[in-house]
PDB file of N, CA and C in Angstrom:
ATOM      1  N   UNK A   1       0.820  -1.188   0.000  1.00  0.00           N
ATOM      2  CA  UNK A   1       0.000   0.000   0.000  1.00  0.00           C
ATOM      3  C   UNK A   1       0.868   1.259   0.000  1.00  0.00           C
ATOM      4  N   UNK A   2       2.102   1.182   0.437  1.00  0.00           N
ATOM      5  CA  UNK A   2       3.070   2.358   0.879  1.00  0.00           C
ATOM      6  C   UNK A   2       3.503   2.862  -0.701  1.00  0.00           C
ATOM      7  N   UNK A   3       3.567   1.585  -1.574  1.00  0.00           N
ATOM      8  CA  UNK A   3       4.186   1.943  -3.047  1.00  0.00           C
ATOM      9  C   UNK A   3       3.286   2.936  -3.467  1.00  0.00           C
ATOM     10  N   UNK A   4       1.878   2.708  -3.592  1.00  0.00           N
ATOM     11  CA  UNK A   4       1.085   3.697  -3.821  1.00  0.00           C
ATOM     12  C   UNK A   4       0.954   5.244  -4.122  1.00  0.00           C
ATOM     13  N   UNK A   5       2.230   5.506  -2.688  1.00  0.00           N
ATOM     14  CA  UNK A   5       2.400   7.173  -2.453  1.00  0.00           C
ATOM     15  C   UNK A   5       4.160   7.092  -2.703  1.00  0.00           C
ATOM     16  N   UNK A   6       4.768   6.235  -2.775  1.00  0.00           N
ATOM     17  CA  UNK A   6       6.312   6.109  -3.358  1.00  0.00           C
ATOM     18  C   UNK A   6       6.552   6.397  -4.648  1.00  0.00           C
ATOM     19  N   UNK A   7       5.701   5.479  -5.460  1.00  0.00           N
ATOM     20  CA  UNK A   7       6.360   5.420  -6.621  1.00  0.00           C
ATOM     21  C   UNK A   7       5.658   6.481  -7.812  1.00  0.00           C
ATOM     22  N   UNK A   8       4.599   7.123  -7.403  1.00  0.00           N
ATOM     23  CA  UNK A   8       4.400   8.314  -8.091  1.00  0.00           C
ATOM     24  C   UNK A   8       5.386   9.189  -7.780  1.00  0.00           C
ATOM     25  N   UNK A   9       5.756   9.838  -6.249  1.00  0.00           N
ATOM     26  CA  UNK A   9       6.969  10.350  -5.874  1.00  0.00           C
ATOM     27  C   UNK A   9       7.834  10.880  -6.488  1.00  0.00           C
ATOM     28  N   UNK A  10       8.353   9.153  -6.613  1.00  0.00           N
ATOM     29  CA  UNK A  10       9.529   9.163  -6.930  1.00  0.00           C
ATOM     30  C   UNK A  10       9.695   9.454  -8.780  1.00  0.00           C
ATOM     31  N   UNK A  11       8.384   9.054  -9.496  1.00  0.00           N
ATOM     32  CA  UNK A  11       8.231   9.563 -10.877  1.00  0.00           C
ATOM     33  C   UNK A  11       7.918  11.072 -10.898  1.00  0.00           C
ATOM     34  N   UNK A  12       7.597  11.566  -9.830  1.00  0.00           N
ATOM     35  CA  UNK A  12       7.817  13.134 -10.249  1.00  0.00           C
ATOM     36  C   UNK A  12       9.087  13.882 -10.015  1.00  0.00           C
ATOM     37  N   UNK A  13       9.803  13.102  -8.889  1.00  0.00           N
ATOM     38  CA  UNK A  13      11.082  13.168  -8.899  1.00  0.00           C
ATOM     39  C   UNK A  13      12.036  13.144 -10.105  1.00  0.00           C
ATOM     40  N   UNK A  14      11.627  12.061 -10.762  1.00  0.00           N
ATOM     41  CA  UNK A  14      12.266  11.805 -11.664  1.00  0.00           C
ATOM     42  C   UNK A  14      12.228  12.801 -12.937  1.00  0.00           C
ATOM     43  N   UNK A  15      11.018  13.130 -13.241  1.00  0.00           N
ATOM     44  CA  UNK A  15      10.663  14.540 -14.000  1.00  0.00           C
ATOM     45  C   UNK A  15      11.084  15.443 -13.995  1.00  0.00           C
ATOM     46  N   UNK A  16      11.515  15.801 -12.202  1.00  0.00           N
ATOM     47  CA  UNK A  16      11.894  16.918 -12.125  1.00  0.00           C
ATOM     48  C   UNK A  16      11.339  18.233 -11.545  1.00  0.00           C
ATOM     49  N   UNK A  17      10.112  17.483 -10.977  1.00  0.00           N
ATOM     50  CA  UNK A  17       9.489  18.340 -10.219  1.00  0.00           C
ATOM     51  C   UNK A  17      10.099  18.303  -8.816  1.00  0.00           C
ATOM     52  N   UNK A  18      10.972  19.059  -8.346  1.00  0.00           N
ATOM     53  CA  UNK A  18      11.170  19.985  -7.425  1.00  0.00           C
ATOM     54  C   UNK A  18      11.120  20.837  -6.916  1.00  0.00           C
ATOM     55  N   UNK A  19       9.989  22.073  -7.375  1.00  0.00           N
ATOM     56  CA  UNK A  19       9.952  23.195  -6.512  1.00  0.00           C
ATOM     57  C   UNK A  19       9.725  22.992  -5.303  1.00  0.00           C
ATOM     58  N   UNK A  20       8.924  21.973  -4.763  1.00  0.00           N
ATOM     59  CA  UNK A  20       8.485  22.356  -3.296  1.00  0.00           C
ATOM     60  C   UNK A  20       9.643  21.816  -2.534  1.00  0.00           C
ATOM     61  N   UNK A  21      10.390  21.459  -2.872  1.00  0.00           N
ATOM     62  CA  UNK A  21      12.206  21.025  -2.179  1.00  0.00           C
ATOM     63  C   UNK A  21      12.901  22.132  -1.826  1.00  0.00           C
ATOM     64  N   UNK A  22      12.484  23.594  -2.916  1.00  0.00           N
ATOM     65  CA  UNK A  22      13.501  24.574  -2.736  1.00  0.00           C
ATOM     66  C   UNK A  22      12.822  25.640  -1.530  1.00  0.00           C
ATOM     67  N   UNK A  23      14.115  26.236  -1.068  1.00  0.00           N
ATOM     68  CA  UNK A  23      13.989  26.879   0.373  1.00  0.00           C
ATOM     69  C   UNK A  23      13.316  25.708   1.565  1.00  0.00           C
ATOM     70  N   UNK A  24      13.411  24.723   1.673  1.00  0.00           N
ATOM     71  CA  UNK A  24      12.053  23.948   1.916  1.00  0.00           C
ATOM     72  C   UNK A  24      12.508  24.195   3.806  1.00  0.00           C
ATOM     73  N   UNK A  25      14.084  24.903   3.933  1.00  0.00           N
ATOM     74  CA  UNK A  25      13.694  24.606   5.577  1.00  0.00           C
ATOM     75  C   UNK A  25      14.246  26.221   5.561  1.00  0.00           C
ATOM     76  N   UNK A  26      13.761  27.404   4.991  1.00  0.00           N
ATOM     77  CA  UNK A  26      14.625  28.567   5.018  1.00  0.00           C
ATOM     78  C   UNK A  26      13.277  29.424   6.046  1.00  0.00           C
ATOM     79  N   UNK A  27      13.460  29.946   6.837  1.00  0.00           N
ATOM     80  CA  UNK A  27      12.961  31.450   7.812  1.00  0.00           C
ATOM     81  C   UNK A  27      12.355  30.126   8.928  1.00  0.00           C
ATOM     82  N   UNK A  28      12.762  28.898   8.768  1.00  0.00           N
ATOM     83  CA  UNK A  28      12.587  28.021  10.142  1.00  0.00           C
ATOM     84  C   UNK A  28      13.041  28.602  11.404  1.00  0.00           C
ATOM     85  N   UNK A  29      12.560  28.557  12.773  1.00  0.00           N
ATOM     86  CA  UNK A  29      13.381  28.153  13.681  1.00  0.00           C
ATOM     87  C   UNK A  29      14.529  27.256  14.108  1.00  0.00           C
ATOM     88  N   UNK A  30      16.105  26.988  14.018  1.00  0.00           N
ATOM     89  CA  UNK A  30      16.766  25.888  14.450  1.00  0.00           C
ATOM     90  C   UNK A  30      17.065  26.117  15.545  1.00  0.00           C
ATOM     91  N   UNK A  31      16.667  26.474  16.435  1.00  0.00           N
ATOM     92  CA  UNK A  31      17.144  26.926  17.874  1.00  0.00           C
ATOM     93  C   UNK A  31      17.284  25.304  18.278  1.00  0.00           C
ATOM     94  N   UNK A  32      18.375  24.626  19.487  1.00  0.00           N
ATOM     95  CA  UNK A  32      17.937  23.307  20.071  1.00  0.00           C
ATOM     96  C   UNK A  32      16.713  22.777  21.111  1.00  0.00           C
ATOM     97  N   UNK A  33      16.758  24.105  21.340  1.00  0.00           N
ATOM     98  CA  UNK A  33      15.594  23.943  22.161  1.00  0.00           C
ATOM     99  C   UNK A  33      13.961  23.559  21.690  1.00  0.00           C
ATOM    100  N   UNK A  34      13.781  23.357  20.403  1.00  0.00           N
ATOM    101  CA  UNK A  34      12.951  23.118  19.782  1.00  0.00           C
ATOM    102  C   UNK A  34      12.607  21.299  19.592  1.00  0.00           C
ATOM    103  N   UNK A  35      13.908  20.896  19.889  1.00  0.00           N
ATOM    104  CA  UNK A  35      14.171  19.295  19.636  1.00  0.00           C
ATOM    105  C   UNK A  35      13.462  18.640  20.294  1.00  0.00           C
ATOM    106  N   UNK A  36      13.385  18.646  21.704  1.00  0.00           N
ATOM    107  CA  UNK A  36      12.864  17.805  22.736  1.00  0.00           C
ATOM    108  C   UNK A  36      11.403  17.972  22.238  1.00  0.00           C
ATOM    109  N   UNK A  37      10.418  19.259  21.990  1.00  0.00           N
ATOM    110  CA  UNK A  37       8.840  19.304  21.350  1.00  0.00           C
ATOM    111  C   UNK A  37       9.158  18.133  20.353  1.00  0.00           C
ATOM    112  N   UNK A  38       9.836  18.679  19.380  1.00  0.00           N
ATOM    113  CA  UNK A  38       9.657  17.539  18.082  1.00  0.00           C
ATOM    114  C   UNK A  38       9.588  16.472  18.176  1.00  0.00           C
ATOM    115  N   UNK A  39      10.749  15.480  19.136  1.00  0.00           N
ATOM    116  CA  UNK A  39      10.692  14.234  19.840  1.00  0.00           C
ATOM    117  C   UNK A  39       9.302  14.188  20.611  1.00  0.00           C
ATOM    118  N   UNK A  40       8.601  14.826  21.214  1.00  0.00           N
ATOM    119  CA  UNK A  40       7.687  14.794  22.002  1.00  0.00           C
ATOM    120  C   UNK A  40       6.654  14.721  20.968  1.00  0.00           C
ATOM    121  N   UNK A  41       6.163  15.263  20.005  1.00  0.00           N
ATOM    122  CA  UNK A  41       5.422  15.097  18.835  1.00  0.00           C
ATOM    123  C   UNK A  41       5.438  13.640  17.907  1.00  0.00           C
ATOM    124  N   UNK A  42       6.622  13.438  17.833  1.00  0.00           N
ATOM    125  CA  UNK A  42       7.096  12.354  17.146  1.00  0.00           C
ATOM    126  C   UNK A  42       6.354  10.535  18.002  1.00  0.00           C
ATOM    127  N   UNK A  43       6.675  11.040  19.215  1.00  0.00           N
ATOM    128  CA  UNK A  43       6.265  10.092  20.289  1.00  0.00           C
ATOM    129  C   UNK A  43       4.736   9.625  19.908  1.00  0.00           C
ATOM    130  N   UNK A  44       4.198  10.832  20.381  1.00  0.00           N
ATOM    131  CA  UNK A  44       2.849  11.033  20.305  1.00  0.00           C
ATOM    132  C   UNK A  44       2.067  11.065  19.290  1.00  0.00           C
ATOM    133  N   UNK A  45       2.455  10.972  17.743  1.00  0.00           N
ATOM    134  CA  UNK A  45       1.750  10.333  16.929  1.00  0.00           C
ATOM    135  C   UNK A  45       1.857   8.956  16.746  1.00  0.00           C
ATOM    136  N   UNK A  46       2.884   7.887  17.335  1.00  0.00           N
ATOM    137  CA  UNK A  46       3.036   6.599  17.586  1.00  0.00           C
ATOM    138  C   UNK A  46       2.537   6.079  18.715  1.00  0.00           C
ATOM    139  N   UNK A  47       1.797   6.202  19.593  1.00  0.00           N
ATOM    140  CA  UNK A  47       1.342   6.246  20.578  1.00  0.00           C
ATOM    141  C   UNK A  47       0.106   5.285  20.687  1.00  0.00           C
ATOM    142  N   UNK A  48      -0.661   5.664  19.836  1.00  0.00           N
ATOM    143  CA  UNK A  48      -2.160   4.740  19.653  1.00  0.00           C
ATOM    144  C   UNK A  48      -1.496   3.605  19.053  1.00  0.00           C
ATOM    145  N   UNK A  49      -0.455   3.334  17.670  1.00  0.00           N
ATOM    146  CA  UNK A  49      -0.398   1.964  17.530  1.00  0.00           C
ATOM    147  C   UNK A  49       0.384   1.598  18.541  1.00  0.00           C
ATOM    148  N   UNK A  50       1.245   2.163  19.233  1.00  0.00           N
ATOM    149  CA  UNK A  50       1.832   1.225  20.526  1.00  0.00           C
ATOM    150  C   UNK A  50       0.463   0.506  21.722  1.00  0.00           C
ATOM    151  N   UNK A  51      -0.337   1.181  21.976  1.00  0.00           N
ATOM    152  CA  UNK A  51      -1.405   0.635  22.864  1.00  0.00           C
ATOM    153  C   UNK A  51      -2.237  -0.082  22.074  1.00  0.00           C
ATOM    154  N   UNK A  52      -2.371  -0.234  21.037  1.00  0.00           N
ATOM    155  CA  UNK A  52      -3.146  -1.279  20.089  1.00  0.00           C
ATOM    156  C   UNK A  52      -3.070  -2.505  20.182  1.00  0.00           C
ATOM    157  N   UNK A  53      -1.597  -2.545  19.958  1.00  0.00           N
ATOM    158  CA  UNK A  53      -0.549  -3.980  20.373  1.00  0.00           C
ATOM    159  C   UNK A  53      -1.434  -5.092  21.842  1.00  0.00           C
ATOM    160  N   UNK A  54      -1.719  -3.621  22.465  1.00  0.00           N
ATOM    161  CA  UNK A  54      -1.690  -4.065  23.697  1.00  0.00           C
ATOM    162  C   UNK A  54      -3.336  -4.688  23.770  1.00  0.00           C
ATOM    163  N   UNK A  55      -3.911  -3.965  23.484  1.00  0.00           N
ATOM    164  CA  UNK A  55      -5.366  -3.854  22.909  1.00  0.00           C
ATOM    165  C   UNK A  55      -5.837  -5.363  22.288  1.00  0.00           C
ATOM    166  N   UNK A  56      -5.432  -5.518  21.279  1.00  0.00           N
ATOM    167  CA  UNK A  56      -5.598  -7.098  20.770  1.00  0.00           C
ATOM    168  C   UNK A  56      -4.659  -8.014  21.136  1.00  0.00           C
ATOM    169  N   UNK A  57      -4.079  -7.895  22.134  1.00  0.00           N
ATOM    170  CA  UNK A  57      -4.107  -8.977  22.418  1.00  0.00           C
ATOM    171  C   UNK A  57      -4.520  -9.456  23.660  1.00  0.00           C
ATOM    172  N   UNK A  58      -5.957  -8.555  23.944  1.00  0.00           N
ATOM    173  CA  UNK A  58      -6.361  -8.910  25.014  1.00  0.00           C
ATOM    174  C   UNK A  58      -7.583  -9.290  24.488  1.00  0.00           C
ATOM    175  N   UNK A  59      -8.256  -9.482  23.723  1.00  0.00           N
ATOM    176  CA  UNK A  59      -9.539  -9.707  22.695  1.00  0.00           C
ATOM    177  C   UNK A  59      -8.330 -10.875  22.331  1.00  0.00           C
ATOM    178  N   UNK A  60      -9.661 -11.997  22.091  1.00  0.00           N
ATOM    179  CA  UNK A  60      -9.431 -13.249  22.237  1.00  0.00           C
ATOM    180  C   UNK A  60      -9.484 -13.541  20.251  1.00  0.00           C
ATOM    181  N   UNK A  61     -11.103 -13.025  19.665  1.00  0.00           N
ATOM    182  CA  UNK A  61     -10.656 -12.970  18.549  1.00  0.00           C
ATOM    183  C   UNK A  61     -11.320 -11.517  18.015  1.00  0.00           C
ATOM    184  N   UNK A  62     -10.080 -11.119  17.603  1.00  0.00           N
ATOM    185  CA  UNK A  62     -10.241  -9.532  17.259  1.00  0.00           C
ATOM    186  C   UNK A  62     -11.247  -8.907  16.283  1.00  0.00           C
ATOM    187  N   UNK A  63     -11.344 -10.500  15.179  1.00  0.00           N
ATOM    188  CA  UNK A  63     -12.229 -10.254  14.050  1.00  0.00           C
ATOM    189  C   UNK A  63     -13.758 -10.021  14.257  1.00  0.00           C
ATOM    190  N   UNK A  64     -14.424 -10.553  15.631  1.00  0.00           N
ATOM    191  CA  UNK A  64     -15.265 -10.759  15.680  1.00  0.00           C
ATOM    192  C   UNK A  64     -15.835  -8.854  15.944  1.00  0.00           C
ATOM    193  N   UNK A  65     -15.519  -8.774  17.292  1.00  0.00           N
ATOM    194  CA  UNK A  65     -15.885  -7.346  17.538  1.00  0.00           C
ATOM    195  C   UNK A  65     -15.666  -6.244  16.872  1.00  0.00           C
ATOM    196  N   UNK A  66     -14.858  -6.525  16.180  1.00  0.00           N
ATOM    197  CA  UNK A  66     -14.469  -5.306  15.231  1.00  0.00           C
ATOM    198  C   UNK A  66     -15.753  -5.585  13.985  1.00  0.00           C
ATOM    199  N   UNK A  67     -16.103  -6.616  13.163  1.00  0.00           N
ATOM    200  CA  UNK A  67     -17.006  -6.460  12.254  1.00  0.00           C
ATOM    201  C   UNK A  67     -18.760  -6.188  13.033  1.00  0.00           C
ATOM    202  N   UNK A  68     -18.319  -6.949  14.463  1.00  0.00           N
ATOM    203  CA  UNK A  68     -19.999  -6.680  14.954  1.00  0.00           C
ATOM    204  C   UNK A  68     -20.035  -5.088  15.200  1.00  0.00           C
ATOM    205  N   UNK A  69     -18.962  -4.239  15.810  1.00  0.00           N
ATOM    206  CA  UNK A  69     -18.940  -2.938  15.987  1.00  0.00           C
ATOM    207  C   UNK A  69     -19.239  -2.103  14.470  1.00  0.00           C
ATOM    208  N   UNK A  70     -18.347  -3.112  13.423  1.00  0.00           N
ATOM    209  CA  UNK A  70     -18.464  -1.775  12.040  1.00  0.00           C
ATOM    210  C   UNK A  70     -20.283  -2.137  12.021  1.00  0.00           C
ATOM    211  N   UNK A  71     -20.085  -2.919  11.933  1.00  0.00           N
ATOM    212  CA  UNK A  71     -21.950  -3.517  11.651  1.00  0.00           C
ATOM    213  C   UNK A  71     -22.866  -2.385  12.253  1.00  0.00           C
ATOM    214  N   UNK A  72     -22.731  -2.224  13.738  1.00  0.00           N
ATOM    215  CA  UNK A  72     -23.663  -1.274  14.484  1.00  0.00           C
ATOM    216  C   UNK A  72     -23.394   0.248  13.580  1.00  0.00           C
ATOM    217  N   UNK A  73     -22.138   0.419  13.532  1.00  0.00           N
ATOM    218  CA  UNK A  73     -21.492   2.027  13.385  1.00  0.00           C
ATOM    219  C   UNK A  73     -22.205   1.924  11.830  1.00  0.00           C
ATOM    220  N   UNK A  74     -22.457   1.119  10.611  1.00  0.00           N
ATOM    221  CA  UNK A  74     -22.842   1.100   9.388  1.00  0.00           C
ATOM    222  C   UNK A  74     -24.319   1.091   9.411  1.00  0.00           C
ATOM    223  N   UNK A  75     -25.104   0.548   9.974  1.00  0.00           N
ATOM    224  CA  UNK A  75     -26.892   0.298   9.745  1.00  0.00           C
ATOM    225  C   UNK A  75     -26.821   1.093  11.089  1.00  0.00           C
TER     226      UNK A  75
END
């Protein structure tokens, strides 16, 4: 599924479309003090699949509740 958004990419790459590359990190902040947020951001969009893990494998079979739930959430 990941090729999907790769390999067009990388064919516009290949074309030669680069404008949105240029200046792409210019009137940024680099201060260091900015690092630890970013790490802290970074964390925290990985976060839900880390407790997921945890999630099924406490549901015995995962398939079941999940289609009886889409079922309710659909009709």
């Amino acid at each position: 599924a990941i090729l999907i958004i790769i390999v067009p990419g990388v064919m516009q790459l290949i074309k030669g479309q680069t404008q949105n590359f240029k200046d792409a990190f210019s009137g940024r902040d680099s201060s260091i003090t900015r690092l630890p947020l970013a790490f802290y951001y970074g964390m925290y969009a990985y976060a839900g699949w880390f407790y997921l893990n945890f999630v099924t494998e406490e549901v015995e079979n995962p398939e079941k509740p999940f289609l009886s739930g889409y079922w309710e959430i659909s009709h």
